[in-house]
N, C-alpha and C. Protein backbone atom coordinates (compact mmCIF):
# COMPACT_ATOMS: atom_id res chain seq x y z
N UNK A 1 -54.49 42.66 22.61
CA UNK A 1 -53.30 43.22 23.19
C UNK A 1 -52.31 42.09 23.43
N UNK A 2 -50.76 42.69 23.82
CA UNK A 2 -50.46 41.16 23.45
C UNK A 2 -48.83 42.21 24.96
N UNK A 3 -48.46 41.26 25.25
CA UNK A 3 -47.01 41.62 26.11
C UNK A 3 -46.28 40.30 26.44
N UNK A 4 -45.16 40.31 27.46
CA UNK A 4 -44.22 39.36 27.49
C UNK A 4 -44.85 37.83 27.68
N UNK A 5 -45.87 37.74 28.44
CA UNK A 5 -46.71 36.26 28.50
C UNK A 5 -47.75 36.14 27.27
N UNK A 6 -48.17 36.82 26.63
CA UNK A 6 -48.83 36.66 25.38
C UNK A 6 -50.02 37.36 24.68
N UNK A 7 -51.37 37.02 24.57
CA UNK A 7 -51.69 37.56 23.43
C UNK A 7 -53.01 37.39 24.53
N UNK A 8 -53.55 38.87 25.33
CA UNK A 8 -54.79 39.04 26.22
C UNK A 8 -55.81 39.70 25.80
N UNK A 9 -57.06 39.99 26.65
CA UNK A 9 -58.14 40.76 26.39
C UNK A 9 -58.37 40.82 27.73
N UNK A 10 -58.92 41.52 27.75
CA UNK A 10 -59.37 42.53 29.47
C UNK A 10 -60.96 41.90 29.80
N UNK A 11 -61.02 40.76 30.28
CA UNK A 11 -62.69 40.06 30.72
C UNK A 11 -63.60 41.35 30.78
N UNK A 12 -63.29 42.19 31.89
CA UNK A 12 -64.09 43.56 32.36
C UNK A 12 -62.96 44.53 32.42
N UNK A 13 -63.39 45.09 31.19
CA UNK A 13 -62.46 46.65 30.86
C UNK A 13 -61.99 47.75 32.11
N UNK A 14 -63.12 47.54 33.03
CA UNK A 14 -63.40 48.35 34.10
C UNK A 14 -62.11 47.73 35.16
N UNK A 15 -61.72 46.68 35.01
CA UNK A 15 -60.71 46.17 35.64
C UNK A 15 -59.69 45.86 35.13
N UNK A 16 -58.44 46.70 34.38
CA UNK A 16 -57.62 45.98 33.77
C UNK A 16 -56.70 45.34 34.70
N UNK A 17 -56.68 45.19 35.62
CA UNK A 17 -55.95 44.07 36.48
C UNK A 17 -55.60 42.92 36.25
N UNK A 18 -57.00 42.66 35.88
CA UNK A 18 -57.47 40.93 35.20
C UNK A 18 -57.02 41.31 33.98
N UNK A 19 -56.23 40.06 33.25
CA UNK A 19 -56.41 39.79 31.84
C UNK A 19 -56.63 38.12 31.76
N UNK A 20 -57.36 38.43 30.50
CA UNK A 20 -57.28 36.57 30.23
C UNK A 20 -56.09 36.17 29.14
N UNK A 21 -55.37 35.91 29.06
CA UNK A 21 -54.41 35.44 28.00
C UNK A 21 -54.95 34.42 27.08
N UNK A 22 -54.63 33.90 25.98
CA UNK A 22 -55.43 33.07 25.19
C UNK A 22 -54.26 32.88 23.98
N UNK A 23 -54.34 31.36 23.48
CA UNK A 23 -53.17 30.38 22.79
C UNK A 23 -53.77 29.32 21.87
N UNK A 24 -53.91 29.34 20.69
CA UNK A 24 -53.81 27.59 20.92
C UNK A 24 -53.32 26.79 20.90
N UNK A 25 -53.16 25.77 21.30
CA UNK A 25 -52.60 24.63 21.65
C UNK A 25 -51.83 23.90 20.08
N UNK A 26 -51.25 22.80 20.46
CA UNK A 26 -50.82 21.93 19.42
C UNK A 26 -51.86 20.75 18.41
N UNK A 27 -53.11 20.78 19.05
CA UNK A 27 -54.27 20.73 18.44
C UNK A 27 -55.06 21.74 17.63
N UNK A 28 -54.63 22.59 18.11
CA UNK A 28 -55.87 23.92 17.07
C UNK A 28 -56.62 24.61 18.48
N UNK A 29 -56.92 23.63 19.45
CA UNK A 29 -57.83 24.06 20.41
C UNK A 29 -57.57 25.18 20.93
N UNK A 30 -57.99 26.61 21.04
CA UNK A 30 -58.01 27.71 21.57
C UNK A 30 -58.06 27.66 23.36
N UNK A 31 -56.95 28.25 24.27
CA UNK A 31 -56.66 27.49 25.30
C UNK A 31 -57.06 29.16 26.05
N UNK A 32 -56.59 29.03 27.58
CA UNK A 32 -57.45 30.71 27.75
C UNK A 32 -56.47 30.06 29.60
N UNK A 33 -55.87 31.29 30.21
CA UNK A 33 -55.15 31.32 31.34
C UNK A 33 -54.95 32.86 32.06
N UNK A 34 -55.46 32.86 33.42
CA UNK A 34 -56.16 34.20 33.69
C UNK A 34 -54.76 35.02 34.15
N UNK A 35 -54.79 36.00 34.29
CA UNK A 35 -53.61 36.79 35.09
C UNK A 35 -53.97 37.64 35.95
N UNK A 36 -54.01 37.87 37.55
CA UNK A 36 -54.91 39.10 37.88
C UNK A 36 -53.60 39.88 38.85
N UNK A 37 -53.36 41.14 38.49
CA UNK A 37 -52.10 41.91 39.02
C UNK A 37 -52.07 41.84 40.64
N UNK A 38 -53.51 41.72 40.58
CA UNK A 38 -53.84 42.02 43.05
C UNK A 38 -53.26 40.12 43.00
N UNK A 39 -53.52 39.32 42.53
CA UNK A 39 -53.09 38.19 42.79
C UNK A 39 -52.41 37.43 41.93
N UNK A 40 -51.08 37.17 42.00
CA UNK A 40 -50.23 36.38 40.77
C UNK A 40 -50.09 35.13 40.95
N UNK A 41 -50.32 34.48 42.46
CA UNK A 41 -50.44 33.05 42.57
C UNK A 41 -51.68 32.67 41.87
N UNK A 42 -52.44 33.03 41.35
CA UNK A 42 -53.67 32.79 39.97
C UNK A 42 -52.88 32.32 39.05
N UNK A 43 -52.21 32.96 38.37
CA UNK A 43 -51.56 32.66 37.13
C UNK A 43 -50.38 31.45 37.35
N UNK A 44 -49.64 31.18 38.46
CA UNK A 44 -48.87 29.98 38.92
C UNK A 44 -50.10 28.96 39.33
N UNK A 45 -50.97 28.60 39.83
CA UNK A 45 -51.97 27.68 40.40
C UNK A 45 -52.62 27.33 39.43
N UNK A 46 -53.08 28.04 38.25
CA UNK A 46 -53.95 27.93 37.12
C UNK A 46 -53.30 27.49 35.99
N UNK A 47 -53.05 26.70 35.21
CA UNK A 47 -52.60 26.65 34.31
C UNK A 47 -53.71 26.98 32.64
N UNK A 48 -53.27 26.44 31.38
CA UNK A 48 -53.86 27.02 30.28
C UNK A 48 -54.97 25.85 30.36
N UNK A 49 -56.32 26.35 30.25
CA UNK A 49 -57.33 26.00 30.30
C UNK A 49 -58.08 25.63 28.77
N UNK A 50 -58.61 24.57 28.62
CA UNK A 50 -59.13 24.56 27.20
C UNK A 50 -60.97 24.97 27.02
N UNK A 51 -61.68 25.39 26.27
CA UNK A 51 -63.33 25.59 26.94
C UNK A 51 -63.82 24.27 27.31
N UNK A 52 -63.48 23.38 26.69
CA UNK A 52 -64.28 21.98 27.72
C UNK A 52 -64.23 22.27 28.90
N UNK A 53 -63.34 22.93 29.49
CA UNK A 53 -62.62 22.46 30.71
C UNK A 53 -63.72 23.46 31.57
N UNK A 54 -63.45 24.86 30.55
CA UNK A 54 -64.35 26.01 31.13
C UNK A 54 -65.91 25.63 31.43
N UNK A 55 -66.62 25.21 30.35
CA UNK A 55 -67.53 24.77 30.17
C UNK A 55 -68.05 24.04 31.60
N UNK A 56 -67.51 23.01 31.43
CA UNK A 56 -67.54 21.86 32.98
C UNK A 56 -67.38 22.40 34.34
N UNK A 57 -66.63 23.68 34.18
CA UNK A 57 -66.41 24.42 36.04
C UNK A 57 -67.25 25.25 35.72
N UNK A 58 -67.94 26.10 34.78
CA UNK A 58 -69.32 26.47 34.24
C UNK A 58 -70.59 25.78 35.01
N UNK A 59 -70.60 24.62 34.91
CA UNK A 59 -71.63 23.73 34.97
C UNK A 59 -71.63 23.34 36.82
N UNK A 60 -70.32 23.50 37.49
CA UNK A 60 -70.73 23.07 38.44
C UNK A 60 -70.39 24.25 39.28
N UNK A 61 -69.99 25.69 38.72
CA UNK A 61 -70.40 26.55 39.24
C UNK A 61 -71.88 27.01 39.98
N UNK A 62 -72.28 26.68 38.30
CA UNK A 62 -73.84 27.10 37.99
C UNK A 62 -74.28 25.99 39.60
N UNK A 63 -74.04 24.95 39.57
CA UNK A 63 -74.99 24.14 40.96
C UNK A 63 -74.55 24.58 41.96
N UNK A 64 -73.70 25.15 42.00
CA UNK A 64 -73.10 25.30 43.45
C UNK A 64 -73.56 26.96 44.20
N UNK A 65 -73.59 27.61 42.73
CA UNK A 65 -73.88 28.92 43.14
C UNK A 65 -74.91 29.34 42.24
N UNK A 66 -76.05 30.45 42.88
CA UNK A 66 -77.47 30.82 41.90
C UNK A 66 -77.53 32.13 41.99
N UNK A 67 -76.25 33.09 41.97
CA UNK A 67 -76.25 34.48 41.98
C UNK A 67 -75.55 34.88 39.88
N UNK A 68 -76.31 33.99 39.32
CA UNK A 68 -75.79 34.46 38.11
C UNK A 68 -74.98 34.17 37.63
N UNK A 69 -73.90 34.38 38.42
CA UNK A 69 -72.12 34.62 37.68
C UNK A 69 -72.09 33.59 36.72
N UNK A 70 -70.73 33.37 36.53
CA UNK A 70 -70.47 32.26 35.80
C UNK A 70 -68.63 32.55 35.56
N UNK A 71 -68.03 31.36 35.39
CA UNK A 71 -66.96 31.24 34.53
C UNK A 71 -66.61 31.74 33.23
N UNK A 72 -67.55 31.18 32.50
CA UNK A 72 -67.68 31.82 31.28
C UNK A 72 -68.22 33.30 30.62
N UNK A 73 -68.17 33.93 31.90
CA UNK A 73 -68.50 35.45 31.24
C UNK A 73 -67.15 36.06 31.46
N UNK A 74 -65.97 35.23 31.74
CA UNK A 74 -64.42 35.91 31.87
C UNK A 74 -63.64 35.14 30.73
N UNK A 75 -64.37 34.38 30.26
CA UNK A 75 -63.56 33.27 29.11
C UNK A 75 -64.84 32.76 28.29
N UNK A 76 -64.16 34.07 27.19
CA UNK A 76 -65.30 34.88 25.82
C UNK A 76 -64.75 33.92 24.80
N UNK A 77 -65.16 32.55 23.88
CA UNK A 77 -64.42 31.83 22.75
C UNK A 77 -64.40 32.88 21.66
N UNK A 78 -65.45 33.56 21.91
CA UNK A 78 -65.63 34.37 20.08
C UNK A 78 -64.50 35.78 20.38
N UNK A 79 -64.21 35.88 21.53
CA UNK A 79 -63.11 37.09 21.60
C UNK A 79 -61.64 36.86 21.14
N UNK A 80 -61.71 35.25 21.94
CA UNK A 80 -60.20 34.52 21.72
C UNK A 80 -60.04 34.23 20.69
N UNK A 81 -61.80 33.98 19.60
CA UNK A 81 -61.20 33.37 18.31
C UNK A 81 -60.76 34.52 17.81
N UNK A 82 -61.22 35.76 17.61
CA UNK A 82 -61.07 37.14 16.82
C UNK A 82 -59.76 37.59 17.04
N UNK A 83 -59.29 37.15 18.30
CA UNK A 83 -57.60 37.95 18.33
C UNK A 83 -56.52 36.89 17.87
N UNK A 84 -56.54 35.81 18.21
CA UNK A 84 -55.83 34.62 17.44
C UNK A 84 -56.00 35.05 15.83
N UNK A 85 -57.31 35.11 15.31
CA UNK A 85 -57.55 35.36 13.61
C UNK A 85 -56.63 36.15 13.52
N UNK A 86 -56.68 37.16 14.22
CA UNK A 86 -56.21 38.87 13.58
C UNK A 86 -54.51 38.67 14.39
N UNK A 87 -54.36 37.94 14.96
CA UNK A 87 -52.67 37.41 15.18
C UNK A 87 -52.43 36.62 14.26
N UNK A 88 -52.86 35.88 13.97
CA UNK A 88 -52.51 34.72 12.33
C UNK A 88 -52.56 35.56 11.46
N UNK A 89 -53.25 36.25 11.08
CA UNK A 89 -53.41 36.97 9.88
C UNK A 89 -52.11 38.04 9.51
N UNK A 90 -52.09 38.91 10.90
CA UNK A 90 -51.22 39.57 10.88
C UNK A 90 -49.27 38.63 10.58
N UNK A 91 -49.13 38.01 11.60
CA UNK A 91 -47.93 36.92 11.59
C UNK A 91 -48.14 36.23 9.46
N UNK A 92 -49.10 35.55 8.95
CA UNK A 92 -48.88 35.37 7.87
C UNK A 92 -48.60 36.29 6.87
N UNK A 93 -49.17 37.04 7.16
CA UNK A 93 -48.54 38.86 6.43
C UNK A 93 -46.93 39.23 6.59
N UNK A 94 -46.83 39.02 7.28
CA UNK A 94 -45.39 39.37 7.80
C UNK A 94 -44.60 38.27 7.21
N UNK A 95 -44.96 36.90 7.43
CA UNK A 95 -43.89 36.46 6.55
C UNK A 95 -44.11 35.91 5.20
N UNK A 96 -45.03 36.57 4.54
CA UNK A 96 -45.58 36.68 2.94
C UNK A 96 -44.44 38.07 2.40
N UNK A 97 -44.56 39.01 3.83
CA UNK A 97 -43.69 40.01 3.10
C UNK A 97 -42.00 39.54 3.45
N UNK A 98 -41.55 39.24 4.31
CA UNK A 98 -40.24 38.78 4.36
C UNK A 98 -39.52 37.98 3.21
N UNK A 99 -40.31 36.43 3.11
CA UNK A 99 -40.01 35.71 1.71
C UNK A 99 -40.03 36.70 0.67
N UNK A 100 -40.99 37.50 0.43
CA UNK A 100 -40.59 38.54 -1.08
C UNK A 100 -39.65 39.39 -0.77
N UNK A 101 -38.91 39.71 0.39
CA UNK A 101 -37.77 40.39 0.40
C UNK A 101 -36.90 39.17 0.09
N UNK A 102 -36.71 38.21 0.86
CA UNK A 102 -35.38 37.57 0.51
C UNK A 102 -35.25 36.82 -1.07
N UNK A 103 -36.67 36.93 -1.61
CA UNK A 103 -36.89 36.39 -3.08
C UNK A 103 -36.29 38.01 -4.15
N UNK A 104 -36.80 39.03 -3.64
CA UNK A 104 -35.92 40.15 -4.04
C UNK A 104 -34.69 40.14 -3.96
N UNK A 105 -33.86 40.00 -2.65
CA UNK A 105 -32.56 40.28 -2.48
C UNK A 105 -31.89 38.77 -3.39
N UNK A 106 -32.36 37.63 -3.70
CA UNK A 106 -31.64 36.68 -3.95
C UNK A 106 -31.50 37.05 -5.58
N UNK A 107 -32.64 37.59 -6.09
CA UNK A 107 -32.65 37.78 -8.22
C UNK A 107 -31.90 38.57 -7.96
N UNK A 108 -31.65 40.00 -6.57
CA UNK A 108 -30.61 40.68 -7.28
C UNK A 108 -29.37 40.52 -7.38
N UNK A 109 -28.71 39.34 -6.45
CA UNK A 109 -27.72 39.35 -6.60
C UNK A 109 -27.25 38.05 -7.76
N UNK A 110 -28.33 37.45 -8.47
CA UNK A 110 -28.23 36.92 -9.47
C UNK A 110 -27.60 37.53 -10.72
């Protein structure tokens, strides 16, 4: 799904409140920044997160707390990679078909 801040997936469907937004960066690196509607100082306090980053507050989640949870069951890589693909894919489509319009409109007025 995608709206004015960018290109999301719903962590827990059951809550669309939460979204995770997801980018990548100027490296390639797939970046991930939460939004939750009951709280918007989340999305100002948090900035775009890379999975190292996730990974590592993962890790000292996990010591700090032993009820399961985790970080990383709200920041899915194989979700972020699948909608980025299918946003590239789609965006290179689009301008595969544009250039053959303006490659059309230019022979005809040749």
């Amino acid at each position: 799904m995608e709206d004015s801040l960018g290109l999301y997936y719903l962590p827990q469907p059951s809550i669309p409140a939460v979204r995770i937004y997801v980018r990548r960066n100027e490296e390639g690196s797939i970046e991930f920044r939460m939004w939750d509607a009951d709280h918007p100082e989340v999305w100002e306090k948090h900035q775009w997160l890379t999975s190292d980053i996730i990974a590592l507050a993962a890790q000292m989640f996990k010591s700090e707390h032993d009820n399961g949870a985790s970080p990383e069951s709200n920041y899915d890589l194989r979700v972020a990679e699948a909608l980025l693909e299918e946003q590239e894919q789609a965006e290179a489509k689009a301008k595969a078909k544009a250039e053959a319009k303006a490659r059309r409109q230019k022979q005809g007025r040749k």
